[in-house]
Structure formats: C-alpha cells, structure tokens
C-alpha atoms as a PDB file:
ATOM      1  CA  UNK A   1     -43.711   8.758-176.730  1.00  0.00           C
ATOM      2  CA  UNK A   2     -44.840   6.906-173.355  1.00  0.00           C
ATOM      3  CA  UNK A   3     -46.878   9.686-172.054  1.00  0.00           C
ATOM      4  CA  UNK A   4     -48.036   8.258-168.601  1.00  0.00           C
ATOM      5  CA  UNK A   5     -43.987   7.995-168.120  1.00  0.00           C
ATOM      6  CA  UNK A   6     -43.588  11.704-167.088  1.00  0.00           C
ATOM      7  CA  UNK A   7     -45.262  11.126-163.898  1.00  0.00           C
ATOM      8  CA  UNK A   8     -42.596   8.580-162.296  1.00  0.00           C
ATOM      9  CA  UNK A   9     -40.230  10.931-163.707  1.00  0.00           C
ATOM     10  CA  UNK A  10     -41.291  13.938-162.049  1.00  0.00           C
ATOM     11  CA  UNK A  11     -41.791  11.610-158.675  1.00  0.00           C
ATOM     12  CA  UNK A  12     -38.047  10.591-159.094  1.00  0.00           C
ATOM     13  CA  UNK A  13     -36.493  13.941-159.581  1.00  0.00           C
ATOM     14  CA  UNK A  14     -38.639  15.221-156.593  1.00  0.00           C
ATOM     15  CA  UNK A  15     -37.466  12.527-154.505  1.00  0.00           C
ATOM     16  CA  UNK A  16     -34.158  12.927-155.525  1.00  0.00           C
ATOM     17  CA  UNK A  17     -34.470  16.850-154.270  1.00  0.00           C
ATOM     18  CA  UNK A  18     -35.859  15.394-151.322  1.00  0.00           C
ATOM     19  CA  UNK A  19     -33.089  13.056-150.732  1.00  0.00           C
ATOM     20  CA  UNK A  20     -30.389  15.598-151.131  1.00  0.00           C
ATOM     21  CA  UNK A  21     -31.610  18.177-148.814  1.00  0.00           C
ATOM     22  CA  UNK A  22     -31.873  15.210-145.863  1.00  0.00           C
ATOM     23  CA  UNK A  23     -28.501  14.626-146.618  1.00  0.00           C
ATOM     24  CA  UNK A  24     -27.148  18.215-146.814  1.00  0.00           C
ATOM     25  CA  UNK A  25     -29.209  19.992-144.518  1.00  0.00           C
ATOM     26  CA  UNK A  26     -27.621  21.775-141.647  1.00  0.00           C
ATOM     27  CA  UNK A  27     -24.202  21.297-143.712  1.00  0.00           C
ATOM     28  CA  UNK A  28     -23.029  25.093-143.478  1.00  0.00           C
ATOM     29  CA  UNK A  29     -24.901  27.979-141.371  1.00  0.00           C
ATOM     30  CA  UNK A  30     -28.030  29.407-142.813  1.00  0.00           C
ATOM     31  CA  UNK A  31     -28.826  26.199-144.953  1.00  0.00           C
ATOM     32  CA  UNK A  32     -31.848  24.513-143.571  1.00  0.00           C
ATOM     33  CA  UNK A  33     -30.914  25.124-139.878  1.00  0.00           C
ATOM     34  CA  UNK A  34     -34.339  23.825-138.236  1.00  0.00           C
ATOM     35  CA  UNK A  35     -33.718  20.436-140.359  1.00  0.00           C
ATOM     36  CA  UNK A  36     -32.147  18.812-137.809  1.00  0.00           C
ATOM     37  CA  UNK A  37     -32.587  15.247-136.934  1.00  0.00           C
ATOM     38  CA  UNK A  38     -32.582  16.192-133.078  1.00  0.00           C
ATOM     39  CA  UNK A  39     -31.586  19.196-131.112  1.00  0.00           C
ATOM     40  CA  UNK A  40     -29.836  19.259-127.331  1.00  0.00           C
ATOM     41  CA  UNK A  41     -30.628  21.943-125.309  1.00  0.00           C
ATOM     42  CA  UNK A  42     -27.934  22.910-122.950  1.00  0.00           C
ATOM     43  CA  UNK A  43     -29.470  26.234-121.954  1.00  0.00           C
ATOM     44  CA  UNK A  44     -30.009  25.378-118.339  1.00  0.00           C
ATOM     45  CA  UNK A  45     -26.800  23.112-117.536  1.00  0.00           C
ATOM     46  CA  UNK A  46     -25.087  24.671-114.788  1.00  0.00           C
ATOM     47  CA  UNK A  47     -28.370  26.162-112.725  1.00  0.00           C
ATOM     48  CA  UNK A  48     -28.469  23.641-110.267  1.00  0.00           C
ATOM     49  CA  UNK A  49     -25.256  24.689-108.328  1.00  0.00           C
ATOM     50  CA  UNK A  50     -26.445  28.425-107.922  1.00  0.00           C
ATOM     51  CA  UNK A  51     -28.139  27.150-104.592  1.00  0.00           C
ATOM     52  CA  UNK A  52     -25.646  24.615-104.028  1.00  0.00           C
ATOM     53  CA  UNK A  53     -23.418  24.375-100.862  1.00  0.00           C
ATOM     54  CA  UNK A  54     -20.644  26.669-100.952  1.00  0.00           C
ATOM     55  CA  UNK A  55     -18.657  24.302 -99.049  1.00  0.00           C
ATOM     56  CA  UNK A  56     -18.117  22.030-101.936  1.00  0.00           C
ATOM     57  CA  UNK A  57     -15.088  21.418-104.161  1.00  0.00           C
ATOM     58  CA  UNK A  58     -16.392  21.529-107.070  1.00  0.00           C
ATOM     59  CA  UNK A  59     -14.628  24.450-109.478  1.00  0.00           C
ATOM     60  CA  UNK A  60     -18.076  25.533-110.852  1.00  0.00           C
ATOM     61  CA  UNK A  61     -19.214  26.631-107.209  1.00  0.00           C
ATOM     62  CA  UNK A  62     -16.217  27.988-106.868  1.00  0.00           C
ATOM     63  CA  UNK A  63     -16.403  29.975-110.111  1.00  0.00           C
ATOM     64  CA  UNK A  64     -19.928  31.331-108.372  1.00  0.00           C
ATOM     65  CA  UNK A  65     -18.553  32.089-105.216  1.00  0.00           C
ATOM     66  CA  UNK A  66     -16.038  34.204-106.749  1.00  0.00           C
ATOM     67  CA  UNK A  67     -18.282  36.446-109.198  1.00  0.00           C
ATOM     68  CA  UNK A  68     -18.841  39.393-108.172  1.00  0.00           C
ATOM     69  CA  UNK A  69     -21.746  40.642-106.749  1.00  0.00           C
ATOM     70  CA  UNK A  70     -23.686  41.948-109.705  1.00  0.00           C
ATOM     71  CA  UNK A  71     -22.241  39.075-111.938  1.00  0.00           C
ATOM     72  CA  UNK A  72     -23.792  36.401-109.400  1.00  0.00           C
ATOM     73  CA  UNK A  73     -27.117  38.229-109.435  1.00  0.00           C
ATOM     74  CA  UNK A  74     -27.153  38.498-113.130  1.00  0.00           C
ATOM     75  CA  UNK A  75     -26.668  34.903-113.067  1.00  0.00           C
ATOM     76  CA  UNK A  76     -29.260  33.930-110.709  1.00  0.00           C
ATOM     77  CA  UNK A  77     -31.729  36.148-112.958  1.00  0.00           C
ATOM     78  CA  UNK A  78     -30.875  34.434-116.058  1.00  0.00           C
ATOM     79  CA  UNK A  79     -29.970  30.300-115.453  1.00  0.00           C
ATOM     80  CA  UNK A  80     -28.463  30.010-118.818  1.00  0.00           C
ATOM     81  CA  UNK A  81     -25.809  32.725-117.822  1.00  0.00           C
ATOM     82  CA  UNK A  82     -24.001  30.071-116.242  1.00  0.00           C
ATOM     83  CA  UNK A  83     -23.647  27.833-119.078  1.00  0.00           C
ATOM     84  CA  UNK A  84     -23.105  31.072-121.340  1.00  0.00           C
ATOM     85  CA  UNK A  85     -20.120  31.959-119.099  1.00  0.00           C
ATOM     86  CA  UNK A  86     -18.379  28.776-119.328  1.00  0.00           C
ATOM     87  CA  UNK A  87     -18.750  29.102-123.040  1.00  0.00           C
ATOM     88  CA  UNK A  88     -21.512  26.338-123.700  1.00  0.00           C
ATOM     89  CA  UNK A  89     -24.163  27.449-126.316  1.00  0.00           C
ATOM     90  CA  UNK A  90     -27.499  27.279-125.666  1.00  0.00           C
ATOM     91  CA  UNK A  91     -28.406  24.396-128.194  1.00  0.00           C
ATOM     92  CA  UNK A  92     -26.786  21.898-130.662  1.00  0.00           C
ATOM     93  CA  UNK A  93     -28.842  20.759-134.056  1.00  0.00           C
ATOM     94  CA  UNK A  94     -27.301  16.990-134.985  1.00  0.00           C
ATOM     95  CA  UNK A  95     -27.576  16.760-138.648  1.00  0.00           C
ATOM     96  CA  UNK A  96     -26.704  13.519-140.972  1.00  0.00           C
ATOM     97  CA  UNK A  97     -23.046  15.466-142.218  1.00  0.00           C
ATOM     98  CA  UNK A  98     -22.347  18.024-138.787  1.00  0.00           C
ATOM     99  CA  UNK A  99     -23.547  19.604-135.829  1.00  0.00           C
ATOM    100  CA  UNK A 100     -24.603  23.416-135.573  1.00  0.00           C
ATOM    101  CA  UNK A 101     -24.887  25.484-132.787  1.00  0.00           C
ATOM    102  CA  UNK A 102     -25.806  28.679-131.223  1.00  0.00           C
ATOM    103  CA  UNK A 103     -28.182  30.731-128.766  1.00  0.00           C
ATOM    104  CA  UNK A 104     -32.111  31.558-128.402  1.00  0.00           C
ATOM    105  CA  UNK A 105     -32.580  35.177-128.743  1.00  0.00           C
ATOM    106  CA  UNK A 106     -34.076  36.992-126.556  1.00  0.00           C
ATOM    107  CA  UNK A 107     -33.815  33.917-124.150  1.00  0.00           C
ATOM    108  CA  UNK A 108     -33.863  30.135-123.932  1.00  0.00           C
ATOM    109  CA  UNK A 109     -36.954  30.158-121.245  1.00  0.00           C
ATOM    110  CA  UNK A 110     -40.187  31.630-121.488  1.00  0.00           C
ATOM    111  CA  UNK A 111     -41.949  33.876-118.780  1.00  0.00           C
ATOM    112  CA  UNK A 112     -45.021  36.377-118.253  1.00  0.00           C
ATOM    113  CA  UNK A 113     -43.348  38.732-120.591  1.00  0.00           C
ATOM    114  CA  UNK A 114     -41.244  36.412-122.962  1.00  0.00           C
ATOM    115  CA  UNK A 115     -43.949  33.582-124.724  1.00  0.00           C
ATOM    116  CA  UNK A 116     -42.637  30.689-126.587  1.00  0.00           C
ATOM    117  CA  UNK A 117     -43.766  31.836-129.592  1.00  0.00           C
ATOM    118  CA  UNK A 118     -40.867  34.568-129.764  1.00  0.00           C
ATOM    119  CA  UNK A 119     -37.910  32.476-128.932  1.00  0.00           C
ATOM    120  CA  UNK A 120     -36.056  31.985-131.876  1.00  0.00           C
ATOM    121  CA  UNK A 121     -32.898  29.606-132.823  1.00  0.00           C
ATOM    122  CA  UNK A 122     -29.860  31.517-133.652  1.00  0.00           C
ATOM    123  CA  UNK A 123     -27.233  29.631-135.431  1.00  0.00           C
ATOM    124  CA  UNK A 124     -24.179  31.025-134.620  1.00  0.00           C
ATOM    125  CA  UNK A 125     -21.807  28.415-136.380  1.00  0.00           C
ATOM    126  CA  UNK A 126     -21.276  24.748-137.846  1.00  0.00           C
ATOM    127  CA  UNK A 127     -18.815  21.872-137.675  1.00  0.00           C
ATOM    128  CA  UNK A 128     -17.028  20.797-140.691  1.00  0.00           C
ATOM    129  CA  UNK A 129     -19.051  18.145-142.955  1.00  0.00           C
ATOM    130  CA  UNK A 130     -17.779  14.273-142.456  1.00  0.00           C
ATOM    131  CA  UNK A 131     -18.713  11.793-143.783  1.00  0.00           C
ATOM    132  CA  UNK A 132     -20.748   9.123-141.397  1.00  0.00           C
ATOM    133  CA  UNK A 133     -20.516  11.903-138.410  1.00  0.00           C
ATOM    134  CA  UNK A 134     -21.507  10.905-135.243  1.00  0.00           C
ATOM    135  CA  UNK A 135     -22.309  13.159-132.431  1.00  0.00           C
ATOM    136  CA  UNK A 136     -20.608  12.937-129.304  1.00  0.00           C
ATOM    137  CA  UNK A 137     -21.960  15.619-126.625  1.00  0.00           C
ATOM    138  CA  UNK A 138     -19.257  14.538-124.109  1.00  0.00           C
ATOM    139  CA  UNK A 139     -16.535  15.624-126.721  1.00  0.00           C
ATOM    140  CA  UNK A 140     -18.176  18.732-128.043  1.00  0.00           C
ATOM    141  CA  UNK A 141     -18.862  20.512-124.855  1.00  0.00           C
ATOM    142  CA  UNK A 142     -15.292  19.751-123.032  1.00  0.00           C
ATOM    143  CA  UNK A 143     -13.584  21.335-126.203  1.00  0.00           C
ATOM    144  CA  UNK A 144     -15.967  24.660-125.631  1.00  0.00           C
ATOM    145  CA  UNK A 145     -15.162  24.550-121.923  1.00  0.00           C
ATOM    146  CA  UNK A 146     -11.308  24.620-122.863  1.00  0.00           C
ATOM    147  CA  UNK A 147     -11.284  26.585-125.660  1.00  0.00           C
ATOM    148  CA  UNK A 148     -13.462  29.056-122.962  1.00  0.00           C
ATOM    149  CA  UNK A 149     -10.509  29.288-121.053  1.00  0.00           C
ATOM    150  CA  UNK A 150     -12.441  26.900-118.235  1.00  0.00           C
ATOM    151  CA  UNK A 151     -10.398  23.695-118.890  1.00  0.00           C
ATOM    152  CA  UNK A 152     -10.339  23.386-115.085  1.00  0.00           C
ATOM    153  CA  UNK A 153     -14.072  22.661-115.395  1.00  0.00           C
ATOM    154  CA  UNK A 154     -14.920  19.224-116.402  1.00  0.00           C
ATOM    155  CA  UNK A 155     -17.814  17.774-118.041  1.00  0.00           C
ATOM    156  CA  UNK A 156     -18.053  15.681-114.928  1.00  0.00           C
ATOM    157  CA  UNK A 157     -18.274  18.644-112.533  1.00  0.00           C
ATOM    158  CA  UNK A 158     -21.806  19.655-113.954  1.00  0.00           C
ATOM    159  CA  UNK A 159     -22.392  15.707-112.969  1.00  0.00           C
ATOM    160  CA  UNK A 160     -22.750  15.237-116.902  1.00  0.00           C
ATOM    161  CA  UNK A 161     -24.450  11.540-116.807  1.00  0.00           C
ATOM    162  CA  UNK A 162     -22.482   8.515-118.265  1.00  0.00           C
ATOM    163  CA  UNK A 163     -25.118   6.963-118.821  1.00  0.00           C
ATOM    164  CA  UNK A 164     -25.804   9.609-121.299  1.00  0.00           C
ATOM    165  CA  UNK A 165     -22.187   8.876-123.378  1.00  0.00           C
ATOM    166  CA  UNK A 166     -23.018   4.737-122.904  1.00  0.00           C
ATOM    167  CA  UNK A 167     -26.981   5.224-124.569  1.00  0.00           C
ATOM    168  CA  UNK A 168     -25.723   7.720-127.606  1.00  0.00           C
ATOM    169  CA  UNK A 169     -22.620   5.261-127.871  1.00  0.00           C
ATOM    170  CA  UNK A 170     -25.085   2.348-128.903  1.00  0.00           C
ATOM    171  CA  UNK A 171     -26.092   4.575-131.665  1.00  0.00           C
ATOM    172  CA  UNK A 172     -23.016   5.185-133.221  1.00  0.00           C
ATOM    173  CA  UNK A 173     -22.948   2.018-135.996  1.00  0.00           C
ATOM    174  CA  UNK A 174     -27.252   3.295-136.544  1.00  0.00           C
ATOM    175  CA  UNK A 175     -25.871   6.725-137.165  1.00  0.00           C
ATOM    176  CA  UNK A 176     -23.199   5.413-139.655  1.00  0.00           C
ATOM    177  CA  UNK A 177     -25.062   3.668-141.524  1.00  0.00           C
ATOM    178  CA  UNK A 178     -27.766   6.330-141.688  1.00  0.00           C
ATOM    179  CA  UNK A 179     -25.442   8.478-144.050  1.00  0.00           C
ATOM    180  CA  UNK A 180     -24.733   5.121-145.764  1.00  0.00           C
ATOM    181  CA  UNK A 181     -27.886   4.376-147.283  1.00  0.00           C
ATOM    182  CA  UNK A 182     -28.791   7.946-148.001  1.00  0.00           C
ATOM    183  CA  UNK A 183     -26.092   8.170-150.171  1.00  0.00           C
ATOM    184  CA  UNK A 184     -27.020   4.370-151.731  1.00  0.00           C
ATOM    185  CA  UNK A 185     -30.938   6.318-151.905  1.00  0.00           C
ATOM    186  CA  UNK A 186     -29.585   8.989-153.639  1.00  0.00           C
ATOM    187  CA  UNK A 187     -27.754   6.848-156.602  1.00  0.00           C
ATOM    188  CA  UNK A 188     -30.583   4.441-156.809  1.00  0.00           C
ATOM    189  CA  UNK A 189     -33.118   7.266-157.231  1.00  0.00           C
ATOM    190  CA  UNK A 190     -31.102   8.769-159.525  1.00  0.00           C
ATOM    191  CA  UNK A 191     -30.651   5.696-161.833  1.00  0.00           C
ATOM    192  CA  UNK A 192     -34.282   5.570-161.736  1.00  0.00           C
ATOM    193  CA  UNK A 193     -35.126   9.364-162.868  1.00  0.00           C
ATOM    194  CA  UNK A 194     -32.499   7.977-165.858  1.00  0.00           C
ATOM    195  CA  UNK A 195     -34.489   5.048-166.951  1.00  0.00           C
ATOM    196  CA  UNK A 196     -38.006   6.889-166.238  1.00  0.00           C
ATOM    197  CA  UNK A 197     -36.075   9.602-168.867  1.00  0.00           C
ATOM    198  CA  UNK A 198     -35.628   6.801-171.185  1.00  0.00           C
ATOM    199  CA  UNK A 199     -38.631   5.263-170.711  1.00  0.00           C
ATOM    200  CA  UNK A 200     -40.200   8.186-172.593  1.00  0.00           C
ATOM    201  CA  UNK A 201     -39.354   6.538-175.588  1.00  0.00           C
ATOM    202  CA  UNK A 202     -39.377   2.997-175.289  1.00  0.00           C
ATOM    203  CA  UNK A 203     -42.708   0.868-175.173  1.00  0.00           C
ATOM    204  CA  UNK A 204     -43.476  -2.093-173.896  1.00  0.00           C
ATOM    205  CA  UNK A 205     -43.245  -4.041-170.401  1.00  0.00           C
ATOM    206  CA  UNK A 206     -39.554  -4.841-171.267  1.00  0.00           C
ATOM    207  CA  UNK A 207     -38.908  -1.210-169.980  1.00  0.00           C
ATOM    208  CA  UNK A 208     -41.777  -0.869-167.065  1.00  0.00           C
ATOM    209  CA  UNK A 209     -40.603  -3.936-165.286  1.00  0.00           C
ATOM    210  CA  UNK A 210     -36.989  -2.722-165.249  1.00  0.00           C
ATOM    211  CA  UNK A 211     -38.011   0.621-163.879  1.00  0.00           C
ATOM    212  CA  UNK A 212     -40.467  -1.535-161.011  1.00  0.00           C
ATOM    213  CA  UNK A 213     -36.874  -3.567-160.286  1.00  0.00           C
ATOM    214  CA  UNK A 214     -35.050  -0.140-159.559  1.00  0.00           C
ATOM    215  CA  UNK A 215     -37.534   2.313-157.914  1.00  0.00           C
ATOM    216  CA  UNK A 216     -38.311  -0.654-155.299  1.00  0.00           C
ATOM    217  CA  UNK A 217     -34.724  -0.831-154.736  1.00  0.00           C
ATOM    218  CA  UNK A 218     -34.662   3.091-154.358  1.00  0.00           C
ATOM    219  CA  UNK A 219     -37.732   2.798-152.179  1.00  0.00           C
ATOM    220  CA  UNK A 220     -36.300   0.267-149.843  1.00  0.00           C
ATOM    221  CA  UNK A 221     -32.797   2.529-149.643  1.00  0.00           C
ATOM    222  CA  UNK A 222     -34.749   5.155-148.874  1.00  0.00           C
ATOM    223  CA  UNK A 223     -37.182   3.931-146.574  1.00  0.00           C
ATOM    224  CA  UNK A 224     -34.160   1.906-144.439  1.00  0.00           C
ATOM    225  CA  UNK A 225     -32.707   5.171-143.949  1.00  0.00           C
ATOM    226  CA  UNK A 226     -35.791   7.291-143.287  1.00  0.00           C
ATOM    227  CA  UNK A 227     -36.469   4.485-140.364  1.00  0.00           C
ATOM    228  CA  UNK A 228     -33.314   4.316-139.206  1.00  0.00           C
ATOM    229  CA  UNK A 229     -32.687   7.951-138.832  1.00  0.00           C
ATOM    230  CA  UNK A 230     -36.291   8.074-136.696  1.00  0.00           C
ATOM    231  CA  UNK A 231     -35.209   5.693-134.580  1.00  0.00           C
ATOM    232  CA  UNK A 232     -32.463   7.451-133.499  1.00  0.00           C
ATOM    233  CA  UNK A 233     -33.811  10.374-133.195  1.00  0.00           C
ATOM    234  CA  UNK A 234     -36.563   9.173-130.769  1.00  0.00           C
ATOM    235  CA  UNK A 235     -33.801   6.684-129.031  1.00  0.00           C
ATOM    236  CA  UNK A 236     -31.080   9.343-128.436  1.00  0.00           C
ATOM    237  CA  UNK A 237     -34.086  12.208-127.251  1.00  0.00           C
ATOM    238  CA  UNK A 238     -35.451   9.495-124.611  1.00  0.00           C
ATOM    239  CA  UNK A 239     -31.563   8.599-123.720  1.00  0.00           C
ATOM    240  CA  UNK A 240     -31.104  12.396-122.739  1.00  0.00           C
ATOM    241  CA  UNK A 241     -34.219  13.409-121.383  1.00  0.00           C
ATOM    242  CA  UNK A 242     -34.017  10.401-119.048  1.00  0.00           C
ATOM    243  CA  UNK A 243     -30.929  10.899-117.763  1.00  0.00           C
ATOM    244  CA  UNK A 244     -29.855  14.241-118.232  1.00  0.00           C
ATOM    245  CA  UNK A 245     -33.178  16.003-117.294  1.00  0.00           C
ATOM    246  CA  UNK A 246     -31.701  16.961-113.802  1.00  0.00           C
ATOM    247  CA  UNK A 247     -28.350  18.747-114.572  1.00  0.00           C
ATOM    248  CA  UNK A 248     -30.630  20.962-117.292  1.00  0.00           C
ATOM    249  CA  UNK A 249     -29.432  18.995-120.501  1.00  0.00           C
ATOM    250  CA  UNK A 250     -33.091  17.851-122.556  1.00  0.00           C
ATOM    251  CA  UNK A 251     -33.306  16.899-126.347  1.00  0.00           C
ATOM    252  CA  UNK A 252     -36.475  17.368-128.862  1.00  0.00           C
ATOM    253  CA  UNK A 253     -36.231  15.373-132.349  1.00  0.00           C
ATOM    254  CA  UNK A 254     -36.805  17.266-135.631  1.00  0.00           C
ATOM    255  CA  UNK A 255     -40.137  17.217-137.077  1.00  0.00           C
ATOM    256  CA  UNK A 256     -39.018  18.671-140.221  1.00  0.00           C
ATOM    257  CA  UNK A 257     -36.430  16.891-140.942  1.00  0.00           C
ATOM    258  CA  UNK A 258     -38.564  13.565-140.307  1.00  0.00           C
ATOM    259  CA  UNK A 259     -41.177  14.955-142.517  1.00  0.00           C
ATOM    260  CA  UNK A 260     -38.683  15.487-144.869  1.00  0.00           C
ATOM    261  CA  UNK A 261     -37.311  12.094-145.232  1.00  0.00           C
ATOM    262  CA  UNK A 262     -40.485  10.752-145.053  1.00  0.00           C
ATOM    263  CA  UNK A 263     -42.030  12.512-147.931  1.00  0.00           C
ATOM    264  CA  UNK A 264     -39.284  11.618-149.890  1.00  0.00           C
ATOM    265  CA  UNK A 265     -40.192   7.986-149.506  1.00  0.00           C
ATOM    266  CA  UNK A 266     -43.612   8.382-149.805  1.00  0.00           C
ATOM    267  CA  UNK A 267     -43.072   9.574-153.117  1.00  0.00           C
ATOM    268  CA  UNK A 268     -40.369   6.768-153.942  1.00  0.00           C
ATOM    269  CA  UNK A 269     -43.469   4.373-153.116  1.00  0.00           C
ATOM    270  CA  UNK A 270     -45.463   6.572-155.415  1.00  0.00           C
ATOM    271  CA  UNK A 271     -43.539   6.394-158.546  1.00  0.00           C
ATOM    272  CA  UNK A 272     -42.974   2.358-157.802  1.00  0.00           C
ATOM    273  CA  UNK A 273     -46.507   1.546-158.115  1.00  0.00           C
ATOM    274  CA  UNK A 274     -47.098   3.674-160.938  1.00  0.00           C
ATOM    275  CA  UNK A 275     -44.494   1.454-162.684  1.00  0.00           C
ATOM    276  CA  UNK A 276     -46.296  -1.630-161.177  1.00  0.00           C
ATOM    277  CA  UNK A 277     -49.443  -0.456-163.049  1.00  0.00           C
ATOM    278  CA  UNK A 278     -47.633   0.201-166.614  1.00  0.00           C
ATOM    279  CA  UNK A 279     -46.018  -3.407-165.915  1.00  0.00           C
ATOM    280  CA  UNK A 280     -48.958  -4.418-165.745  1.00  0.00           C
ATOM    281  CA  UNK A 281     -50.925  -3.298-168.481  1.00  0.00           C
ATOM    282  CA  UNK A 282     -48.387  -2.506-170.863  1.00  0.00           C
ATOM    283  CA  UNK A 283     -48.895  -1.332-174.642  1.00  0.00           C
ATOM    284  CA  UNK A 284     -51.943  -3.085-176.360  1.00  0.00           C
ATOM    285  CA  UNK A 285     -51.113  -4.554-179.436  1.00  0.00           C
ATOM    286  CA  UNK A 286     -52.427  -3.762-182.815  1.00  0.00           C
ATOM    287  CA  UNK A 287     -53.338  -6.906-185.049  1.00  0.00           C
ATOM    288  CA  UNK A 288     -50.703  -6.565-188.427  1.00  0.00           C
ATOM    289  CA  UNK A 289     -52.227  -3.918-191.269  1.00  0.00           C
ATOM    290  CA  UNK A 290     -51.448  -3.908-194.667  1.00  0.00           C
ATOM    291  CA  UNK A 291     -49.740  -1.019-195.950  1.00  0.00           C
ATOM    292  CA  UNK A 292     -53.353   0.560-197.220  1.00  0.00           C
ATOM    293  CA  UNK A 293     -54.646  -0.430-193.734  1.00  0.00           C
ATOM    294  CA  UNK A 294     -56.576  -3.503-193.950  1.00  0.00           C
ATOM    295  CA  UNK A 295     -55.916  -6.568-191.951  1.00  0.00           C
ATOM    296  CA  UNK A 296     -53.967  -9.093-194.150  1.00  0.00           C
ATOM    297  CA  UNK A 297     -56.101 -11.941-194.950  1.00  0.00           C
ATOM    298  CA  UNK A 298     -55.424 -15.436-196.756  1.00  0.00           C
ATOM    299  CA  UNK A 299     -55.751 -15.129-200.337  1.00  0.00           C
ATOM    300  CA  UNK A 300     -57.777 -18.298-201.646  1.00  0.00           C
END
C-alpha cells in the first residue's frame, strides 16, 4: 500500500467539501446565510425624499405627504421605515445558485445605544436555485414594490441609477460562467479523490504522474472560478457604491465566502505538488533476489 497517498486523498475530499459548499451556500434559508459572494444593502433607499420638496410629483413624496402624522414621524425616526413600507428588505445576499433576503434586527444603523456589534442579518427568505443565476437588483426590487401593493412606485422614482443596471449587466457572462467552472471543479476534484483512492494500491510513477495531470486540471478549475467570482464581487461592490451611494443603496463583498473558495484552492495546489513530489521520486527499485534472498549471480 502507497502510504504517502492518503494525504492527497484527504486534500481532495476536503476540497471537494470545500467546493460544494461555494456552490450550495445560501441555496435555501438557514444554510450558510453569511456565505454570500456580496450583499446590497437597501436599508436606507428612500430617506432622501423625507426632506424633499413637497411640491414634487414624485408618488414616493406623495406617499409621505399623505402618512399620517405619527406614521411620518415614525418614519423620520427610523430611515429604513421608508423602504420597509414600500416592501423593500433591508439587504440582499447574491449567492452562486440564488439570492436571499431579509432585515437587520434590532436595526440596520447603529447609534449611541445600538453598536455594530449587535446588528444581526435576519434571513427572512430565498429565491429558487438556477442554474448560472444572475442577479438583477432592478428586477428584484420592482417585483417587491408590486407585489407591496406600490406598483405605482417605480424603481426610477427613488432615482435608482442606470448606471447601476449597465455596470452589473457587464457581469452577467463573469457570473455565468462562475457556476460553470465550479461545477467543472467539482467533477475534476472528484475524479482526482478517485484516482488518489486507487493510488493506494498501485506503485510506481505510472500512477503519480496521472494524478499530477488531473489535480492541476482541478486546481486550474478551481482557481478560474475562485478568481472570477472575486472579481465580481469587488467589480459589482465598487459599481454600487459609486453610483448608488446617494439614493442609500451600498454593497460589501463576502469575506467568507472568498475565504472559502480560496481555501479550497489552496488545498487543490496542496495535493498537486504532493503528487509532483511522488512523480518525482517514485518507488526505488530493488535489484532481482533469488527465491532464498541472494542476488542472482553468473554461475561460472
């Protein structure tokens, strides 16, 4: 038995763990909610037209001016009551397979009584799973302001930026083909936890280089996708920050989900060189014995 073989194999399966939960984190509600590869934070869309002319057309001043007293001061206490009215949650986690969503309890903003610390992400529900999702912001919070009952608000009445839709557009074909080579990651690094298996039992370089060949390929499937998911991430957070910082809408990617990914491919490289080094030494061979266990010699 090829002893040293039972490290790549443990690297393989753990990558292969790894791999999985990138891919179905955030699929269903309570599954790895805080691995999300970037989360929009809506909490404050709407506050800027609390002190905005009342003389304007816009419905959502209108739907100010006509709140009652105590309603309009509750808003003005809390800015996220506004977009809590119209029926937009506080935040959106964008995973690989869906989007979640839901409210921070007690409060999206810190104060003198209220520190960061104890503002918490509650999940309230999740999208269904599809395959190469994309998320689309514009979409997703016109169908909560309809289904609401505000379908006379528009996205484009809380001056939603278009430049916003044209940025996250450019990352639809990156976000595709994120989900893509996770699931060509996953297969390759689970053909390679097969042949480390195997390799248990078979000697020789024959075997090693073979497993070099496919845990490089897994590494590279991997590590495309690991990159590829980071740069959105970091693209679509700058997109929205820049350009939707002043109607309240901001964006923060997900650590653990990077670290996630990462790891994963960290170990991928892991088990590859460990291969590279069996390749490389391979079995030392043991000069022919006769049966009682002396070297054959020529008989003269």
């Amino acid at each position: 038995m090829r002893l040293p073989a039972l490290i790549p194999v443990l690297l393989c399966a753990a990558a292969l763990v790894l791999s999985f939960l990138c891919l179905f984190a955030g699929s269903k509600r309570g599954f790895m909610d805080d691995y999300s590869i970037l989360t929009l934070n809506t909490s404050r869309i709407g506050a800027s037209f609390l002190n905005a002319s009342h003389s304007s057309s816009n419905p959502l001043i209108s739907f100010v001016d006509n709140a009652t007293n105590s309603v309009e001061n509750t808003i003005k206490q809390d800015i996220s009551s506004v977009a809590r009215t119209l029926g937009i949650h506080d935040f959106y986690n964008v995973h690989i397979l869906d989007f979640c969503e839901g409210y921070y309890t007690p409060g999206p903003v810190p104060n003198t009584t209220l520190p960061r610390s104890q503002i918490h992400r509650n999940v309230t529900s999740c999208s269904n799973r599809t395959a190469m999702y994309s998320f689309d912001p514009r979409t997703t919070l016109q169908q909560e302001l309809n289904a609401s009952g505000h379908g006379n608000v528009a996205l484009s009445d809380l001056n939603w930026p278009s430049d916003v839709d044209r940025g996250l557009h450019a990352l639809v074909i990156a976000q595709k083909a994120t989900f893509v080579l996770y699931c060509v990651a996953i297969a390759l690094i689970g053909v390679a936890t097969l042949l480390a298996l195997a390799s248990l039992f078979a000697e020789g370089r024959l075997s090693a280089f073979v497993n070099v060949l496919v845990d490089w390929l897994a590494f590279l499937a991997i590590g495309l996708a690991s990159a590829i998911a980071t740069a959105v991430a970091v693209k679509a957070v700058d997109v929205i920050n820049k350009y939707g910082d002043h109607i309240g809408a901001q964006a923060s990617t997900g650590s653990k989900f990077l670290v996630l990914t990462w790891v994963a491919t960290a170990v991928m490289l892991v088990a590859s060189i460990v291969w590279c080094f069996e390749c490389i030494v391979g079995r030392k061979e043991v000069g022919p014995r006769s049966k009682k266990g002396y070297t054959n010699e020529p008989q003269f």
